[in-house]
Every structure is written in structure tokens, then in C-alpha cells.
Protein backbone atom coordinates (compact mmCIF):
# COMPACT_ATOMS: atom_id res chain seq x y z
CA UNK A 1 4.20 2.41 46.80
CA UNK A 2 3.49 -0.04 44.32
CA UNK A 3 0.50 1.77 42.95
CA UNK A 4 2.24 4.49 42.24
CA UNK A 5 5.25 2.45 40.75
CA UNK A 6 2.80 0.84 38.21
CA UNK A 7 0.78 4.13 37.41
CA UNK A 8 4.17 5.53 36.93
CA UNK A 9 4.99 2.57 34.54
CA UNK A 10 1.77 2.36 33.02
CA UNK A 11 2.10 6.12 31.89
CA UNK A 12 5.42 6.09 30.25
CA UNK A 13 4.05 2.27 27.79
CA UNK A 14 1.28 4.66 27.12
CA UNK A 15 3.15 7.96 26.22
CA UNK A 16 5.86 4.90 24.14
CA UNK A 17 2.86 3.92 22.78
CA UNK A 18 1.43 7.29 21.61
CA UNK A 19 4.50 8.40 20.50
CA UNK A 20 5.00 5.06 18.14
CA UNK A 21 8.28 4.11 20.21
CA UNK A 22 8.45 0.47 20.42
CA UNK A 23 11.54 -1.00 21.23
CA UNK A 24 13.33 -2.95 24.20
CA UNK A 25 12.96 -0.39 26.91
CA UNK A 26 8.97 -0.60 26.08
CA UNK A 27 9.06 -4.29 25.88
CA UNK A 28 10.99 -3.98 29.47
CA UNK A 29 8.03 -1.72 31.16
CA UNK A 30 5.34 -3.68 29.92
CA UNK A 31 6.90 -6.53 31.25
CA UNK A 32 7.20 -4.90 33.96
CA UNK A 33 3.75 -3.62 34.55
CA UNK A 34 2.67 -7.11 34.15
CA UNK A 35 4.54 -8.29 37.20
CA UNK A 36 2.62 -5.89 39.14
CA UNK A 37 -0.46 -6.64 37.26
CA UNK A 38 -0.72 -9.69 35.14
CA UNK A 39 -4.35 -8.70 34.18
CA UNK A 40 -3.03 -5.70 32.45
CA UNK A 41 -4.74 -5.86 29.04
CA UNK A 42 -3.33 -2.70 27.77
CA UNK A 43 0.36 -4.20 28.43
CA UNK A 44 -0.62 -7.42 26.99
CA UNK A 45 -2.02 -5.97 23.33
CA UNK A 46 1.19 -3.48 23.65
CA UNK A 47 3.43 -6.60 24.01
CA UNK A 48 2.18 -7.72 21.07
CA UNK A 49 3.05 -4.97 18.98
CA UNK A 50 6.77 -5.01 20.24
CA UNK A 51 6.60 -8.72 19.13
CA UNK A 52 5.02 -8.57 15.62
CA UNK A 53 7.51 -5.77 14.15
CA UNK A 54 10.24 -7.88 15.51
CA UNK A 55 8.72 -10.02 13.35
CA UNK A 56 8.00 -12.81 16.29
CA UNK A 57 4.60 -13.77 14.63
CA UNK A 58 3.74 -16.64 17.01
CA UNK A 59 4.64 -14.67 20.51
CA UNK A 60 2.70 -11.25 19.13
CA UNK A 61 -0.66 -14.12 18.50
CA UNK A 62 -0.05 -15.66 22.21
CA UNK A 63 0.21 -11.50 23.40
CA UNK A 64 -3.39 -10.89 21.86
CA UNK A 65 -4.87 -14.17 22.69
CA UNK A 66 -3.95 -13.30 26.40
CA UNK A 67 -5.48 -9.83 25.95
CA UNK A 68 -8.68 -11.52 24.52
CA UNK A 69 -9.10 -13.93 27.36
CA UNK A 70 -9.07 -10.86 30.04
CA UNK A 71 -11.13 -8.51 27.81
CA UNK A 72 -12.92 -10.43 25.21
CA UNK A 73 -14.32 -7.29 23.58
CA UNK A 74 -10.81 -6.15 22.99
CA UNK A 75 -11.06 -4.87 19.41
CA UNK A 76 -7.58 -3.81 18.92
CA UNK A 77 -6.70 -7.58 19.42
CA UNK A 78 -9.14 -8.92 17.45
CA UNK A 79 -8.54 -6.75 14.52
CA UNK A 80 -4.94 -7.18 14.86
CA UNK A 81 -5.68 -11.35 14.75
CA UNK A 82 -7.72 -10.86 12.13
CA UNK A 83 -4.88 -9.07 10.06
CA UNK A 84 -2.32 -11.69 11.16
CA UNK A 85 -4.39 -14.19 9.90
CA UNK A 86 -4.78 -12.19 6.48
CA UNK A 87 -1.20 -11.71 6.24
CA UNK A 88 -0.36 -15.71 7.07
CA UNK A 89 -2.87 -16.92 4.46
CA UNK A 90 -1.39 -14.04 2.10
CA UNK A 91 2.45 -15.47 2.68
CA UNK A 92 1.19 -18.74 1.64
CA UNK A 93 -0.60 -18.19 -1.65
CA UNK A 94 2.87 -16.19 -2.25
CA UNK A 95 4.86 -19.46 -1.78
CA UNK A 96 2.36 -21.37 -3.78
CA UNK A 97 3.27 -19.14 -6.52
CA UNK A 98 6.22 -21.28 -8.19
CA UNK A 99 7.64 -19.22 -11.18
CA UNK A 100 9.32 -16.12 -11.34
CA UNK A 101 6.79 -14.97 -14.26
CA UNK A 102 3.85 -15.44 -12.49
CA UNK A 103 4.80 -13.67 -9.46
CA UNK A 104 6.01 -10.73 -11.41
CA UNK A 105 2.56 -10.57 -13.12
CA UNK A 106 0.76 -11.31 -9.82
CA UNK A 107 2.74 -8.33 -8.44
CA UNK A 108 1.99 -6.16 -10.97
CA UNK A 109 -1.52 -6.78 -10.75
CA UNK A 110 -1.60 -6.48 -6.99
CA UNK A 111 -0.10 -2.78 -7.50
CA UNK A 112 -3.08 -2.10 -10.08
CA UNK A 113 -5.43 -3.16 -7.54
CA UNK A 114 -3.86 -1.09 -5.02
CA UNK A 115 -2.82 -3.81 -2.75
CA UNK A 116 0.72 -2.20 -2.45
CA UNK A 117 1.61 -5.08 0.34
CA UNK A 118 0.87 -8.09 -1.43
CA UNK A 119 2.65 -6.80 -4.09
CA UNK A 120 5.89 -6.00 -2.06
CA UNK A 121 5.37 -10.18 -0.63
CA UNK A 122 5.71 -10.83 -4.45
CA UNK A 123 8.39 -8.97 -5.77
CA UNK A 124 10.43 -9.77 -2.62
CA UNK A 125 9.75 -13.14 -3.39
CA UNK A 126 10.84 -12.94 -7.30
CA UNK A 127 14.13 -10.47 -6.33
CA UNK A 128 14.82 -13.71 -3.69
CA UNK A 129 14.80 -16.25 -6.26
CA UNK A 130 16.46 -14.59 -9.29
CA UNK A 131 17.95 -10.87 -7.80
CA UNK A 132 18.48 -9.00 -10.95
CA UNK A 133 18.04 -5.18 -11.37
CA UNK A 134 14.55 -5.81 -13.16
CA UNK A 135 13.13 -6.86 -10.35
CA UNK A 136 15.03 -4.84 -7.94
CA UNK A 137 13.11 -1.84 -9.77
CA UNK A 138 9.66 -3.89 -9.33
CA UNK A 139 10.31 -4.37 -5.54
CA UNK A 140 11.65 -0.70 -5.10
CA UNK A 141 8.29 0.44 -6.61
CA UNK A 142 6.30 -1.46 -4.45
CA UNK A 143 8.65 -0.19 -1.27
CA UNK A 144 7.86 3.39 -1.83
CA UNK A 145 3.95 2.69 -2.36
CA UNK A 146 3.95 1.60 1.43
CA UNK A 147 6.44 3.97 2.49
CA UNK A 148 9.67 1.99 2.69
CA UNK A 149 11.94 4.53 1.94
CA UNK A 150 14.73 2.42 4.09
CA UNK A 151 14.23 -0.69 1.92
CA UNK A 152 14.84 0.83 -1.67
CA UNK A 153 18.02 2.16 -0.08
CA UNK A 154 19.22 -1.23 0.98
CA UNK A 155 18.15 -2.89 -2.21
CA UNK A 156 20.32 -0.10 -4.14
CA UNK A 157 23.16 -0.65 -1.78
CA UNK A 158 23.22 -4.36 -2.39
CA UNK A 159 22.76 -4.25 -5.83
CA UNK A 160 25.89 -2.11 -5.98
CA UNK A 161 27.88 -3.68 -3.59
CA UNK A 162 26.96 -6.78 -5.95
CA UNK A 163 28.46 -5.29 -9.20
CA UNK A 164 31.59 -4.18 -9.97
CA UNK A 165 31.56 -3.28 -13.65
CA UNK A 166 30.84 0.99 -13.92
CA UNK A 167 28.28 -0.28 -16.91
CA UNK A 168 26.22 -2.21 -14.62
CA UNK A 169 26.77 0.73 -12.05
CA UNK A 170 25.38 3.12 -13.97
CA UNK A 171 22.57 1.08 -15.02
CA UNK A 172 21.49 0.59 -11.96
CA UNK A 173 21.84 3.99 -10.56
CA UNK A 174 19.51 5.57 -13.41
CA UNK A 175 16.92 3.14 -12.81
CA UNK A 176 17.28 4.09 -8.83
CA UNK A 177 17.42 8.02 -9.58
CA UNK A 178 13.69 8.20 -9.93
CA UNK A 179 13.02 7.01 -6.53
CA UNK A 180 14.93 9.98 -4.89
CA UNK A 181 17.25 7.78 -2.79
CA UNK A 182 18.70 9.48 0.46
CA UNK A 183 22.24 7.73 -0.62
CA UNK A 184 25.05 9.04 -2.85
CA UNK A 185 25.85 7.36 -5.88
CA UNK A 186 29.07 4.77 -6.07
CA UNK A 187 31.86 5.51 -8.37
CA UNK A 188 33.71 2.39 -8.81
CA UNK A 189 36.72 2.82 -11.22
């Protein structure tokens, strides 16, 4: 019975998996599986996933580590190390980066380049420390080279919610227009 319980289980991470579903009930059945098999590499590297776009950096490394030590040929983990390890060393050259100028111009240079990610790390970064509609516009750019539609819309949104004048309004939602925005436009008056 229990073979058939963690086929069963095994199946539907997979099919999750395939299908780009990763949320709670996937973390659940790969837990699961692994209480019926805690040498289940697949479950391990899946586990992983679930952790690093919850943004749980540290537990997504232990998930991968654990898949390396039963399969050491595990490419998926190692690859996916290797780009955590990119991205960590990438987050801190962004924080040695002190002034706003120079992560603008880093950003802008990053988007030349083509590294669309780095770039969003720096505008982020630059909207954080001074959030004016300037660099709202830099970020939102950088949002819809990775395909962040969601983000631009929450930047808009606060930005709005954040000014009350119609001027600055209306400013704010012609620099926004170009990015097509799923959102209707405030009206304050």
C-alpha cells in the first residue's frame, strides 16, 4: 500500500512540477514523499524550488545540498547552486554601491548589456533609498524586460496611493501609460 501511496504522490510533485505549480500543497507532497522516502532526490531539488521563490535562500541551499549528497551528479542542483551563488555575490556588489547616482548609471548600463536582472537589483535599490517617479520609471523598465508585469503594477499603485495632488497624478500616469498597465487610472479630485 505504501508503494502505491508514494507513486501516487510522486506523480502529482511531478505533474505540480511540470505544470510550474509551486505552492503549499506541493511543498506538503514532497514532504510527504520524503517521509516515505527520505532518499527521494527528485523531492529534495523540488523542495528547493518551493523554498527559493519564497524567497527562503538558506533552506532552498540546504534542499540542493541534500539532493547533491544522494545524487552527486545532480545537475539541476548544481546549476541551481551555482546561480544562487551568482545572485548572492550579485546582491552584494549592489549594496556596495553607496550613491543613488551610481546605481542609476550602473543600472542603466546593466540594461545595455542585457543583464535585465542586475539591473532590476539596482533600480530597486535606488527607488528604496530615494522613491521618486524617476526612478519608479527606471525600475518599471527593468520589470517588464524580465517579465514582471505584476511589479510595474504595484509600483504604479504605490506611487499613486503616495500622491495626492492630480498634477503629480497625471505625471505619473503618462510616464506609466507606455508600459500598458493592466490597472485603471486614479482620478483623485
Amino acid at each position: 500500500m505504501s508503494n502505491i501511496n508514494l507513486q501516487d504522490l510522486v506523480d502529482r510533485a511531478g505533474n505540480m512540477a511540470l505544470n510550474n505549480v509551486w505552492g503549499e500543497n506541493s511543498y506538503k507532497i514532497n514532504m510527504d514523499i520524503l517521509k516515505l522516502d527520505p532518499n527521494n532526490c527528485a523531492a529534495y531539488t523540488r523542495l528547493a524550488k518551493y523554498y527559493k521563490l519564497d524567497d527562503n535562500i538558506e533552506e532552498a541551499r540546504n534542499m540542493y545540498l541534500r539532493a547533491l549528497e544522494i545524487n552527486p551528479n545532480n545537475r539541476g542542483a548544481i546549476n541551481n547552486l551555482n546561480e544562487m551563488e551568482k545572485e548572492q555575490k550579485e546582491n552584494e556588489d549592489v549594496n556596495q554601491i553607496k550613491s543613488i547616482g551610481d546605481l542609476v548609471k550602473a543600472g542603466k548600463t546593466s540594461i545595455l548589456k542585457g543583464k535585465y536582472k542586475m539591473a532590476v537589483k539596482l533600480f530597486e535599490r535606488a527607488f528604496g533609498l530615494e522613491p521618486s517617479l524617476k526612478h519608479a520609471i527606471s525600475l518599471a523598465g527593468a520589470y517588464e524586460k524580465v517579465g514582471r508585469q505584476d511589479r510595474i503594477e504595484i509600483i504604479y499603485q504605490q506611487l499613486i496611493n503616495d500622491h495626492s495632488l492630480q498634477n503629480d497624478i497625471e505625471a505619473i500616469e503618462n510616464e506609466f501609460k507606455a508600459l500598458h498597465l493592466n490597472v485603471k487610472f486614479a482620478k483623485k479630485g
